[in-house]
Protein backbone atom coordinates (compact mmCIF):
# COMPACT_ATOMS: atom_id res chain seq x y z
CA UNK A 1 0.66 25.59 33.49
CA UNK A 2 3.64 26.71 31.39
CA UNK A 3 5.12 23.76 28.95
CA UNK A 4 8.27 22.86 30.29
CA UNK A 5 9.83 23.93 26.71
CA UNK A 6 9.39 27.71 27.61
CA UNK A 7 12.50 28.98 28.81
CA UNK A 8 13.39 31.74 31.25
CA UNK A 9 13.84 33.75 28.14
CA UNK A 10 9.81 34.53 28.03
CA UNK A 11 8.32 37.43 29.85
CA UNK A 12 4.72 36.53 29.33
CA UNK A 13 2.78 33.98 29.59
CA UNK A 14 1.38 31.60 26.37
CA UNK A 15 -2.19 33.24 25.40
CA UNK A 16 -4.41 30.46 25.33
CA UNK A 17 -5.41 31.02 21.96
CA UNK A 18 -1.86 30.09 20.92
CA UNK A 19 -1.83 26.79 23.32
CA UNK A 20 -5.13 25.92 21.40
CA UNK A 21 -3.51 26.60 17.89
CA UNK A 22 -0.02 24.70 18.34
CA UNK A 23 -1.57 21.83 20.07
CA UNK A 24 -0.52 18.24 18.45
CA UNK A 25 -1.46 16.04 21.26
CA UNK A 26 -5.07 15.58 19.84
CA UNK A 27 -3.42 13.27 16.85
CA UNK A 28 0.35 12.82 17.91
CA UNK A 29 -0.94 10.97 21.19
CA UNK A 30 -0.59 7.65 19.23
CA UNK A 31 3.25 7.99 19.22
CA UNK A 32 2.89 7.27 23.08
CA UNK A 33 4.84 3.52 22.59
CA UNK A 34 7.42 4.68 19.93
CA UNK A 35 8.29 7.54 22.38
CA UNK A 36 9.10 5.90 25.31
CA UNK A 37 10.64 3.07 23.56
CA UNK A 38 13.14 5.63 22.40
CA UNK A 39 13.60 7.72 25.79
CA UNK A 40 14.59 4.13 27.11
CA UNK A 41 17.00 3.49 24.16
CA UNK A 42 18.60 7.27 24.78
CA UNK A 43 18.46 7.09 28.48
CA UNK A 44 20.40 3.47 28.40
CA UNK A 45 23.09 5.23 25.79
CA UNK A 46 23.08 8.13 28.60
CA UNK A 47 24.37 5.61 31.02
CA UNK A 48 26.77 3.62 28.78
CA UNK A 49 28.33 7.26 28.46
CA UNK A 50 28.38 7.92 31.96
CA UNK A 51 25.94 11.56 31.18
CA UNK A 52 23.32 9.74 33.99
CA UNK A 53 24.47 6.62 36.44
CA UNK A 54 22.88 3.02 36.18
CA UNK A 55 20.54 4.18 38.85
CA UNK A 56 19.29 7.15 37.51
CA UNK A 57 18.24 4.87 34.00
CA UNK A 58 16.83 2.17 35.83
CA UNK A 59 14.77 4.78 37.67
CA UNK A 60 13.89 6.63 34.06
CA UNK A 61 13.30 3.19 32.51
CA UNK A 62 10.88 1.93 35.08
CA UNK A 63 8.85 5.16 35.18
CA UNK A 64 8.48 5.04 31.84
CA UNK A 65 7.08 1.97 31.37
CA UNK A 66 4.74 2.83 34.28
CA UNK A 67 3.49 5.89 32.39
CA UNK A 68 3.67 4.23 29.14
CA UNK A 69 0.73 1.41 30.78
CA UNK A 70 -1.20 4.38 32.01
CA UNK A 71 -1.35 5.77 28.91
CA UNK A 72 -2.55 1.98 27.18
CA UNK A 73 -5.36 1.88 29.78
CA UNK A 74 -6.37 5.77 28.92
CA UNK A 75 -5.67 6.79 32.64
CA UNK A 76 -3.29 10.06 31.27
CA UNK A 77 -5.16 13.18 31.07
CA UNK A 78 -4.12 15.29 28.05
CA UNK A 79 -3.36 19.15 28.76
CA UNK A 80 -3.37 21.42 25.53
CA UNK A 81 -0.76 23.86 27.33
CA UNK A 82 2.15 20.18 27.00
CA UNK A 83 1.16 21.15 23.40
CA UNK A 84 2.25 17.03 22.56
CA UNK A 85 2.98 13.88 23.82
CA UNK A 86 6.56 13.95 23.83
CA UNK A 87 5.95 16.67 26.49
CA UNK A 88 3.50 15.18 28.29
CA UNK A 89 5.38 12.10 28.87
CA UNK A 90 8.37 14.05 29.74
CA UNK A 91 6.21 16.13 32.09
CA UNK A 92 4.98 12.82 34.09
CA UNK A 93 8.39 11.10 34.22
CA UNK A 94 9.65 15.52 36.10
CA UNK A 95 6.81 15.01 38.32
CA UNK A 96 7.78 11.45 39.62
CA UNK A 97 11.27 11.30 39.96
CA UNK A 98 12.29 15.17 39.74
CA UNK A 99 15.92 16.34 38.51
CA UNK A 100 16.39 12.29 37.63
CA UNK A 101 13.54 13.23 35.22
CA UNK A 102 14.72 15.89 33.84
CA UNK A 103 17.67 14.67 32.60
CA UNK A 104 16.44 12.69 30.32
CA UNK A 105 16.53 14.95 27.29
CA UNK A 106 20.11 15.58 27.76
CA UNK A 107 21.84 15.60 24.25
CA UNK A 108 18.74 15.21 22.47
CA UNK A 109 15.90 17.73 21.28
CA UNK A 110 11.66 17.66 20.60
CA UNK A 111 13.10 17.41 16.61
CA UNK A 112 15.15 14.73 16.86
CA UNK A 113 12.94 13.28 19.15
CA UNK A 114 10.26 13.82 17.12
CA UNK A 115 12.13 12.45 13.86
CA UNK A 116 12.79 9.23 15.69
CA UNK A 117 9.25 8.22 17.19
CA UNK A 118 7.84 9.36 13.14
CA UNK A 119 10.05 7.03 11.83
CA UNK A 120 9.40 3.88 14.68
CA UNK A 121 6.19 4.65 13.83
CA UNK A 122 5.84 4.70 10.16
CA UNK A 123 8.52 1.11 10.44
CA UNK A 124 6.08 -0.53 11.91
CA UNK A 125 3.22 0.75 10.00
CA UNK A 126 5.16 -0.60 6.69
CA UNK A 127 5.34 -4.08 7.86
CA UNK A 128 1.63 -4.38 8.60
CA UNK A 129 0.78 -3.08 5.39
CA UNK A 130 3.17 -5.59 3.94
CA UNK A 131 1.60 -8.54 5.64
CA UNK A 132 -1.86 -7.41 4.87
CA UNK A 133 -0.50 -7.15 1.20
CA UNK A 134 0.91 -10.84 1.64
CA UNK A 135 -2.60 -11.41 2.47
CA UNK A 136 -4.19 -9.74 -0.20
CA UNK A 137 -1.89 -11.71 -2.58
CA UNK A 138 -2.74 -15.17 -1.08
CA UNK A 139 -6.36 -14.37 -1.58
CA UNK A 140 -5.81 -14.15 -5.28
CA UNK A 141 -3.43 -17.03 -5.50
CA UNK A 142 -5.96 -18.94 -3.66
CA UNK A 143 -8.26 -18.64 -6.47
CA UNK A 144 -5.99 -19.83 -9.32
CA UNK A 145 -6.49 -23.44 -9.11
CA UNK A 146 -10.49 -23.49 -9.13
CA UNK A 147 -10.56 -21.34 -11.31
CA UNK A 148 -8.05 -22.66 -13.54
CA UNK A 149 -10.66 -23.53 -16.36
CA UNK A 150 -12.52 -20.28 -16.74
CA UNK A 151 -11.46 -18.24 -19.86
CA UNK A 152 -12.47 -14.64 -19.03
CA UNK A 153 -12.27 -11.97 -22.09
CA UNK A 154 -9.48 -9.29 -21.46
CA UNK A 155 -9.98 -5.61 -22.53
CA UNK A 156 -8.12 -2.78 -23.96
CA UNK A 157 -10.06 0.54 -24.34
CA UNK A 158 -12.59 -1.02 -22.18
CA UNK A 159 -13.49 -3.15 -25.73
CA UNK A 160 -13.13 -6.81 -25.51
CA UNK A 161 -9.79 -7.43 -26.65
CA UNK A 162 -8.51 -11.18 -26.36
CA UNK A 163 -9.45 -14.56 -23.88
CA UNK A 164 -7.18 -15.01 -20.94
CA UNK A 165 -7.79 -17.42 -18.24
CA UNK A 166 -8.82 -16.29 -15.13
CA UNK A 167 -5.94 -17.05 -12.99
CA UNK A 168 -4.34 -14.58 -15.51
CA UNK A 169 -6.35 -12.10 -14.18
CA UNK A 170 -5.35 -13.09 -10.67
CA UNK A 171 -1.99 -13.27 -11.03
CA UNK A 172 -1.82 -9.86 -12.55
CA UNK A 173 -3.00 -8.38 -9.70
CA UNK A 174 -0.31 -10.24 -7.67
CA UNK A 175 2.15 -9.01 -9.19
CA UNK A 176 0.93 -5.51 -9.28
CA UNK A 177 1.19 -5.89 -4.69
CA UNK A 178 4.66 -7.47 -5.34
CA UNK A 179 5.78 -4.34 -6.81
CA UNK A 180 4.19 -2.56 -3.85
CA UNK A 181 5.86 -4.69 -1.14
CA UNK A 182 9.14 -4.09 -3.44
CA UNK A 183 8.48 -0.31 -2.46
CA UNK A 184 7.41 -1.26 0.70
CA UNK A 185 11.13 -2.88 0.99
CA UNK A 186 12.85 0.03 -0.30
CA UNK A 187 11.54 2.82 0.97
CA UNK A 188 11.81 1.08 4.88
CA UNK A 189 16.08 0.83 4.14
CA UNK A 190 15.29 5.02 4.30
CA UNK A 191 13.08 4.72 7.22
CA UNK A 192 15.33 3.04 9.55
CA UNK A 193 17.88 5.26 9.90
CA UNK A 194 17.95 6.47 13.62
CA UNK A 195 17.46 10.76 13.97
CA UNK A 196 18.47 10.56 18.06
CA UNK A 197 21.25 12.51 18.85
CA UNK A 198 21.62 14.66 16.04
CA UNK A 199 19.65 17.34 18.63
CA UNK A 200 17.80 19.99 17.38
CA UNK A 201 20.08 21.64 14.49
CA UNK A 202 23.68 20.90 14.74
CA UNK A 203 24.82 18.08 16.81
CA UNK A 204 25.53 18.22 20.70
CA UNK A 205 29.20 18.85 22.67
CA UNK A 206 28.45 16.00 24.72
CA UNK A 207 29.91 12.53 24.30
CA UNK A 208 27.14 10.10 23.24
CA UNK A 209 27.18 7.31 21.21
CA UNK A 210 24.22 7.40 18.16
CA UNK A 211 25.06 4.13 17.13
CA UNK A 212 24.47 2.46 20.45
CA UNK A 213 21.41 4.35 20.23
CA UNK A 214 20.62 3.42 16.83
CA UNK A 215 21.33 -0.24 17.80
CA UNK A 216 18.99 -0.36 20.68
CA UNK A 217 16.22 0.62 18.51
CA UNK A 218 16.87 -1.88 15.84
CA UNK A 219 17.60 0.89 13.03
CA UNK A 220 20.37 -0.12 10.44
CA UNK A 221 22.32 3.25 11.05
CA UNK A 222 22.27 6.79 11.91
CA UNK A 223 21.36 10.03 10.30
CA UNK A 224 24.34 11.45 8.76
CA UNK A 225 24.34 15.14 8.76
CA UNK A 226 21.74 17.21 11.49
CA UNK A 227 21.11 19.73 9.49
CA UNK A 228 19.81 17.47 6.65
CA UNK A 229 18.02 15.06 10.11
CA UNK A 230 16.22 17.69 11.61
CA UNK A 231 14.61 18.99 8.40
CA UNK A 232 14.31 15.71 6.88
CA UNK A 233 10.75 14.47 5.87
CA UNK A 234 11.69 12.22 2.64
CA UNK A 235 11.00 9.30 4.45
CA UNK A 236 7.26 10.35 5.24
CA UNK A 237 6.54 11.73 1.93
CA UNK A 238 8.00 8.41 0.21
CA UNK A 239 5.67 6.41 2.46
CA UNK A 240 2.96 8.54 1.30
CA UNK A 241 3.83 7.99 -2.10
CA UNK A 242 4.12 4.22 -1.62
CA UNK A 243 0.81 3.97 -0.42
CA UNK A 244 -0.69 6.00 -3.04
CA UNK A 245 0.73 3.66 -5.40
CA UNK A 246 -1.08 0.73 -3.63
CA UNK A 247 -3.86 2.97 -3.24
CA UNK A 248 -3.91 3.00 -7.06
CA UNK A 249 -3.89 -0.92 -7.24
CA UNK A 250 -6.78 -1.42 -5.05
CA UNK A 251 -9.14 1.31 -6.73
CA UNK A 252 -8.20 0.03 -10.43
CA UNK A 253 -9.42 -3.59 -9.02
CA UNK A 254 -12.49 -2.30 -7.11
CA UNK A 255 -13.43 -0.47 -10.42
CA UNK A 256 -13.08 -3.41 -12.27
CA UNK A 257 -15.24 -5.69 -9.60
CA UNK A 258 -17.78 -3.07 -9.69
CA UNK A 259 -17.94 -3.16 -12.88
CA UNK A 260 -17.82 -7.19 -13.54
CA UNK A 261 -20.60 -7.98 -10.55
CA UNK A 262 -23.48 -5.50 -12.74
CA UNK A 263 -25.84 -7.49 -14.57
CA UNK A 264 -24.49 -5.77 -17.97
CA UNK A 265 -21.07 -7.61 -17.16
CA UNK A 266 -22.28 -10.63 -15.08
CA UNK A 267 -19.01 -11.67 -14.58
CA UNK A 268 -18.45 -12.27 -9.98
CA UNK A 269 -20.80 -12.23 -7.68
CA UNK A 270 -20.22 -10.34 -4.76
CA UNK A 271 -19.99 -11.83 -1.03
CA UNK A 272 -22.73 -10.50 0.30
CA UNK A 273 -21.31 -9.97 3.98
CA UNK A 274 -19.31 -7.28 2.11
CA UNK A 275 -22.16 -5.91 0.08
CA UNK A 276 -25.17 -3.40 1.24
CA UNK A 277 -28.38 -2.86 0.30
CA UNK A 278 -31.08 0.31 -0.64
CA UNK A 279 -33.57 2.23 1.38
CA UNK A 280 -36.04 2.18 -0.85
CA UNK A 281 -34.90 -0.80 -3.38
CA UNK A 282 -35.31 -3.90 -2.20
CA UNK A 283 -33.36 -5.91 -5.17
CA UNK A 284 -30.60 -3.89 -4.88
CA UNK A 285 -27.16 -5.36 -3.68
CA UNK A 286 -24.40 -2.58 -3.60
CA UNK A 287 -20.96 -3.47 -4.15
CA UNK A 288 -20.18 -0.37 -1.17
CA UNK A 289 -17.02 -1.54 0.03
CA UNK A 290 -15.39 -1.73 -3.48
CA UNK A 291 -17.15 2.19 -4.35
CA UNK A 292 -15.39 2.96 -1.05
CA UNK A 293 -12.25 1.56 -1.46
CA UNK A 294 -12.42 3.30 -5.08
CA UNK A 295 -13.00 6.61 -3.05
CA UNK A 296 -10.70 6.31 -0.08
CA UNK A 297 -7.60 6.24 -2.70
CA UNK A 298 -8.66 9.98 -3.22
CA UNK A 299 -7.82 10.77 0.23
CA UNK A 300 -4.39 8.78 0.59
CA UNK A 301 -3.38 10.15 -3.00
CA UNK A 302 -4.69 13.63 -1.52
CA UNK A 303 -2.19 13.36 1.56
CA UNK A 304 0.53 12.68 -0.74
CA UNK A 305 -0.30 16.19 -2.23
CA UNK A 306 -0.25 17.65 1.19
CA UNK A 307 2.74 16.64 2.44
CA UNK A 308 4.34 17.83 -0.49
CA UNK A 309 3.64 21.15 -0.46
CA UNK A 310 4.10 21.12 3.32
CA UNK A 311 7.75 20.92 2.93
CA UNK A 312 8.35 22.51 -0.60
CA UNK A 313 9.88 25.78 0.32
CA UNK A 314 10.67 24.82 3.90
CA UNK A 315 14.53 26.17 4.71
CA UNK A 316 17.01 24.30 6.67
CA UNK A 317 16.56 23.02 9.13
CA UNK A 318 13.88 22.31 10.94
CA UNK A 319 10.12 24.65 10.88
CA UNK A 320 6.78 24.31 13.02
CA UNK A 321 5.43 23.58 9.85
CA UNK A 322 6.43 20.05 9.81
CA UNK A 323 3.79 19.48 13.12
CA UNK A 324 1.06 19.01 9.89
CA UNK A 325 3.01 16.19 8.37
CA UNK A 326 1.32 13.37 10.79
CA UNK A 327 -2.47 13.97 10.22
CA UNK A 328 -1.97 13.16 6.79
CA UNK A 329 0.52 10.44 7.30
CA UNK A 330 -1.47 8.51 9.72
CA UNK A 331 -4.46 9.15 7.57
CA UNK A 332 -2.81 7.72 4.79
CA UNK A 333 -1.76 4.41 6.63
CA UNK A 334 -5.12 4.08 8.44
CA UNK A 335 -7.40 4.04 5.53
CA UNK A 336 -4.62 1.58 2.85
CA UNK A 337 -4.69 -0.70 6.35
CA UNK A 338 -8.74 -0.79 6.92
CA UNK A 339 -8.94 -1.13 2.91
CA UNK A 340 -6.65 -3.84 2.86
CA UNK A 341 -8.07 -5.67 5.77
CA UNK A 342 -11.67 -6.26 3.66
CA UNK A 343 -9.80 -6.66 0.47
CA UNK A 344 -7.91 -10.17 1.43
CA UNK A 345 -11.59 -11.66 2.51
CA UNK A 346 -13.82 -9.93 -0.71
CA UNK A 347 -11.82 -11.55 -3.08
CA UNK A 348 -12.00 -15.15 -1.25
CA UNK A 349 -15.54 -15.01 -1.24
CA UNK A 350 -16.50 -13.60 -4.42
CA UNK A 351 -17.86 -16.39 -7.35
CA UNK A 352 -17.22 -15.99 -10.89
CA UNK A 353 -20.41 -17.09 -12.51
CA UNK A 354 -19.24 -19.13 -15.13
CA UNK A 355 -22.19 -20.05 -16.96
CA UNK A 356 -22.85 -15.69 -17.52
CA UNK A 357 -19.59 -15.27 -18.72
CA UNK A 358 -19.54 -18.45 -21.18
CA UNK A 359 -22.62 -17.25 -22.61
CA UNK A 360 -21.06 -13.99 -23.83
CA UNK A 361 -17.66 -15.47 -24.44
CA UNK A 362 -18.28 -15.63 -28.50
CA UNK A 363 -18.79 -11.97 -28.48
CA UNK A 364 -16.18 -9.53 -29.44
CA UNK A 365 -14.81 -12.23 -31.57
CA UNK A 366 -11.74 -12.60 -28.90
CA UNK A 367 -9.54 -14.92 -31.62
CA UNK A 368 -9.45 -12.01 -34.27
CA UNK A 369 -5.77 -11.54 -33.16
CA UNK A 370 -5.10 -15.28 -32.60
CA UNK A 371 -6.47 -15.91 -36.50
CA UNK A 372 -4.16 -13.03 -37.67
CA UNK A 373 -0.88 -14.72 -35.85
CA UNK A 374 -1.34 -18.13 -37.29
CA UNK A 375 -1.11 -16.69 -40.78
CA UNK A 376 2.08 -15.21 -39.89
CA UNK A 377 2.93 -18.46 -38.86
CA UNK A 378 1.80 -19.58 -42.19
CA UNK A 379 3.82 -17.28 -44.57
CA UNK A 380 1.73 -13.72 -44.36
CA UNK A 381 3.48 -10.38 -43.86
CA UNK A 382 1.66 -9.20 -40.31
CA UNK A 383 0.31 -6.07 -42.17
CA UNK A 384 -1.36 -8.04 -44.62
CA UNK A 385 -2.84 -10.62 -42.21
CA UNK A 386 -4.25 -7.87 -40.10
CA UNK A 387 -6.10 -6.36 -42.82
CA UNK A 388 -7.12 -9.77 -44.30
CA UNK A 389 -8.69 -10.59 -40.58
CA UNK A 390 -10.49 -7.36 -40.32
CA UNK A 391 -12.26 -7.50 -43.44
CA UNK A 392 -12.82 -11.74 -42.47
CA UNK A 393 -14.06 -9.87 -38.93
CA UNK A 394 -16.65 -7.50 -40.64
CA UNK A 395 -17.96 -10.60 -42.50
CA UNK A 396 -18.31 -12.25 -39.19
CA UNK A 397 -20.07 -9.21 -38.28
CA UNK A 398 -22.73 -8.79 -40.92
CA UNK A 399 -23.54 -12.54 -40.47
CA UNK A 400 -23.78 -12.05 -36.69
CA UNK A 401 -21.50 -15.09 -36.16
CA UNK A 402 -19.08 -15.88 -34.47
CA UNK A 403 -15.45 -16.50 -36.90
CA UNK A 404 -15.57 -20.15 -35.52
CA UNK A 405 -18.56 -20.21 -37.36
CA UNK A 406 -17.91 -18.52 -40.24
CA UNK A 407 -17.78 -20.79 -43.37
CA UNK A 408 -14.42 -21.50 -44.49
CA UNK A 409 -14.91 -20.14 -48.60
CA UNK A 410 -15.93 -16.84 -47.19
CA UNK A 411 -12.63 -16.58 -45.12
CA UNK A 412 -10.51 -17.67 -48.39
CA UNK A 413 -12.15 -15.45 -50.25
CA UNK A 414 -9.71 -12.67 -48.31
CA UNK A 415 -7.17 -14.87 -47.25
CA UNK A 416 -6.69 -17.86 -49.70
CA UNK A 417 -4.18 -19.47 -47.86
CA UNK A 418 -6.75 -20.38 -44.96
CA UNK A 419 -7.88 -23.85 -44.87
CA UNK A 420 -9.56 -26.33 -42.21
CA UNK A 421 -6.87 -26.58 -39.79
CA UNK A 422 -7.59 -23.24 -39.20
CA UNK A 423 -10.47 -23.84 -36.71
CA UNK A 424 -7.56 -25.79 -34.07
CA UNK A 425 -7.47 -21.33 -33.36
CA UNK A 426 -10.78 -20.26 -33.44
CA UNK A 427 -13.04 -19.48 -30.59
CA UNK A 428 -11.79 -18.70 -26.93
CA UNK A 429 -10.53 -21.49 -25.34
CA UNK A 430 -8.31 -22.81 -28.66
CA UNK A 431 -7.29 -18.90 -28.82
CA UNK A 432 -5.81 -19.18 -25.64
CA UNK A 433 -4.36 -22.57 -25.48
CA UNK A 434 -2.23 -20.99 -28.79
CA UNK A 435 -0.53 -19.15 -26.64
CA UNK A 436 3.08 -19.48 -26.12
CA UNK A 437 5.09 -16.38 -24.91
CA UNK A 438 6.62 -16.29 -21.35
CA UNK A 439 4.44 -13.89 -19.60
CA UNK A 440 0.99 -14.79 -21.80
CA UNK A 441 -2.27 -16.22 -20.71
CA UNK A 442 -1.14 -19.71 -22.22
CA UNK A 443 -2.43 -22.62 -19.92
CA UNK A 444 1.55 -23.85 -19.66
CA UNK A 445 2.48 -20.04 -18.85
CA UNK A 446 -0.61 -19.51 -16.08
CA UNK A 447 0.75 -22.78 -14.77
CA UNK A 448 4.41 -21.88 -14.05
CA UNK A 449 3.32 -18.64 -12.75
CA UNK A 450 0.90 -20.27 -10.03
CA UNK A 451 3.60 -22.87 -9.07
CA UNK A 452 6.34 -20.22 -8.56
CA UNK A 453 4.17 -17.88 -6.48
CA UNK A 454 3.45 -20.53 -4.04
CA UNK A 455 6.52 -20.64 -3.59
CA UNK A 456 7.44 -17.27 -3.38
CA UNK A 457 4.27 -16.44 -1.20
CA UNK A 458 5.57 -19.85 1.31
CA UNK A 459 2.56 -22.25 0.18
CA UNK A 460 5.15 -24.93 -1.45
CA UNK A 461 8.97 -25.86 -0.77
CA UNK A 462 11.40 -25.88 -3.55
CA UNK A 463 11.54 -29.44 -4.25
C-alpha cells in the first residue's frame, strides 16, 4: 500500500528501501494522544467555519476517539509504507467513514500538523518535569530542619574552604531547580503557541479561524508568520537546552554524593534500596544510581548538540530533516524524568553521619577566613589581616593544631592586636554562627531561607 500522501503526480511506486529509510512511526507513535487531540480541535474549527457540517465532526470526533483507545490498548498495527502516525491515524479514520475522513486535513498540512502534536507534546512533558522538580526540591527542604545542627565544611578547589550548615547545602541545591523551573516557565510561554493552520508553507485560501483552534487546545496564541511556523524548531532545541541545564544540576550533586558517601569523605550514607552491590566484592555498596545519573547528563547534553546541528543550515521553510529532531527530544525528556523520579526519594533517605564528619571538622582549619574578618572588624587593613592569618595558619600547621587551639602569644606574635575574645570565632560552629550577610550560612540566614521556601514550595501559609 501507497501512503495516502503520494499524489497522482508519482509514476512509480515507493521502493521499499525508501519506505524503510523515511519511516518515523517506530518513535513518533507516542504522539498518538496529542494527534488526535488536535484533529478534534481542527475538525471542530472546520465546523464553526462551515468547511465540514456538525455531522461530519461529530462523525470525525467519535472515530477518533475510537482509534485513539485502540491505539492505548496496542490493538493498531503499524505499517512502515504510513511512514508515521499522523498517517496512520488519518488512514484508519479514510477507512471508516470514507470522504467524511478525508476531509479532515482540509486547511492544514503533515508540518503544521506535525509542529502542533511536538509542541502538545513537549507542554506536557515540561510540567511533569516541573512537578518532579517540585519534588526534588521538597526532598531537600525536608531535610533542613533535622539537620539544622550539622556544620558541614564547604569547598572551593575541592580544598576545604569554610563551615556552613547543612541546610546550606540543601538549600543551595533548591535554588539551583528554582532556576530550572524558572526556565521551565519561560521557555513553555514559547511552547504554547499553536502551529495549526499555518499549512505547510504559506498559509491556506480557506476561511478558518487559528485562534479558535488555538483556543481549543489551550495554547496562549498562534504562530505568527508560516514561513517562520513550519521551519520553526526553537522551541525543541530550548527544551533541550533547559534540560541540559537541569541535567547539569543533578550530575554536579550526584558527583558530590558520590564523593561524600566514600569512606575517604564519610560524610551520607547512601539508602541502600538505591545502592548496588559487586560480583565478586562482597563489602562493596555502589552508589550506581548517582554514577548513572552522573552519566545520563552526557546523553541529554549530547541531544542538545544534535538538535543543533540538525537545524543549523536548514533553509526556509520546512526540510525532511527535521523528522530526526524527536529521537533526541524524547530521549532527552525520558532520561531528566526517570533521573528525577529516583532523585526526590535518594535524597530523603540518605543519613549524614554526623559523628564522621565532626571528627574531621577541625581539619582544614575552616575559621582561617572567619579569624581574618574579625580583625577587620577590629581596625586591620584586609591585606594585612590575610597575611597575618596565613602565617598564624602555618603555625597552626607545624603544631598540628587546630587555631582554636593555638596559644594565644603565638598568634600576637603576628597579629598583636589579638587577644582572648578572639576564641568567641574560632573553630566551626562559632565560625559560622559569625556570620551575618543575607545569603550566608549564618544560623539566622539558613533560618529565613527554610521559612520562606515552605512557603514558596506550599508547606506553610503566609501568616
Amino acid at each position: 500500500m501507497e501512503s495516502p500522501s503520494r499524489s497522482g503526480v508519482f509514476d512509480a511506486g515507493t521502493d521499499a528501501r525508501v519506505q524503510r529509510f523515511t519511516e518515523s512511526i517506530s518513535f513518533d507513535s507516542r504522539l498518538f494522544r496529542q494527534d488526535i487531540q488536535g484533529s478534534i480541535a481542527h475538525a471542530a474549527m472546520l465546523a464553526k467555519q462551515g468547511l465540514i457540517t456538525s455531522d461530519e465532526n461529530a462523525a470525525i470526533a467519535k472515530t477518533l476517539k475510537e482509534i485513539e483507545g485502540e491505539i492505548e490498548r496496542g490493538e493498531m498495527v503499524y505499517r512502515i509504507e504510513l511512514e508515521d502516525i499522523h498517517m496512520h491515524i488519518e488512514q484508519t479514520l479514510i477507512e471508516r467513514l470514507g470522504d467524511v475522513g478525508r476531509k479532515l486535513h482540509t486547511a492544514r498540512s503533515r508540518n503544521d500538523q506535525v509542529s502542533t502534536d511536538i509542541r502538545l507534546w513537549v507542554r506536557e512533558a515540561l510540567d511533569r518535569v516541573d512537578e518532579k522538580l517540585r519534588g526534588l526540591q521538597l526532598a531537600f527542604l525536608g531535610r533542613c530542619d533535622g539537620d539544622i545542627d550539622v556544620v558541614l565544611p564547604a569547598y572551593t578547589h575541592l580544598q576545604r574552604a569554610q563551615p556552613v550548615l547543612a541546610p546550606h547545602y540543601w538549600l543551595a541545591y533548591i535554588e539551583k531547580f528554582a532556576r530550572d523551573r524558572e526556565r521551565i516557565a519561560d521557555c513553555r510561554k514559547r511552547v504554547n503557541r499553536c502551529s495549526l493552520g499555518v499549512a505547510a508553507v504559506a498559509g491556506t485560501t480557506l476561511p478558518i479561524d487559528r485562534n479558535l483552534t488555538a483556543s481549543l487546545l489551550r495554547f496562549d496564541g498562534i504562530t505568527a508568520n508560516s514561513l517562520d511556523t513550519s521551519s520553526d524548531r526553537d522551541f525543541a532545541l530550548e527544551s533541550a537546552f533547559v534540560l541540559s541545564l537541569i541535567a547539569t544540576h543533578l550530575s554536579g550533586w550526584a558527583e558530590e554524593w558520590i564523593l561524600w558517601s566514600t569512606v575517604e569523605f564519610g560524610f551520607i550514607k547512601l539508602p541502600h534500596a538505591f545502592c548496588t552491590g559487586s560480583s565478586i566484592m562482597p563489602q562493596k555498596v555502589n552508589p550506581d544510581v548517582l554514577e548513572l545519573t552522573r552519566g545520563k547528563s552526557a546523553r541529554v547534553m549530547g541531544n542538545l548538540t544534535t538538535l543543533m546541528f540538525l537545524v543549523k543550515n536548514l533553509p526556509l521553510a520546512y526540510n525532511r530533516d527535521l523528522q530526526e529532531d524527536k529521537p533526541p527530544l524524547f530521549d532527552s525528556f525520558d532520561t531528566i524524568e526517570a533521573c528525577l523520579e529516583l532523585a526526590a526519594p535518594l535524597v530523603a533517605g540518605a543519613e549524614l553521619r554526623r559523628n564522621s564528619i565532626a571528627e574531621r571538622l577541625d581539619k582544614g582549619y575552616l575559621d582561617a577566613t572567619t579569624l581574618m574578618e574579625w580583625m577587620i572588624a577590629k581596625g586591620t587593613p584586609q591585606r594585612t589581616a590575610h597575611h597575618a592569618v596565613g602565617a598564624i595558619v602555618g603555625e597552626a600547621v607545624r603544631r598540628n593544631v587546630p587555631l582554636e587551639k593555638l596559644p594565644l602569644e603565638v598568634m600576637q606574635t603576628h597579629a598583636p592586636l589579638i587577644d582572648a575574645s578572639v576564641s568567641k570565632c574560632l573553630g566551626a560552629a562559632n565560625a559560622v554562627a559569625a556570620f551575618q550577610s543575607e545569603g550566608s550560612t549564618a544560623p539566622v540566614r539558613v533560618a529565613e531561607q527554610i521559612a520562606a521556601w515552605k512557603l514558596k514550595l506550599g508547606l506553610r501559609t503566609q501568616a
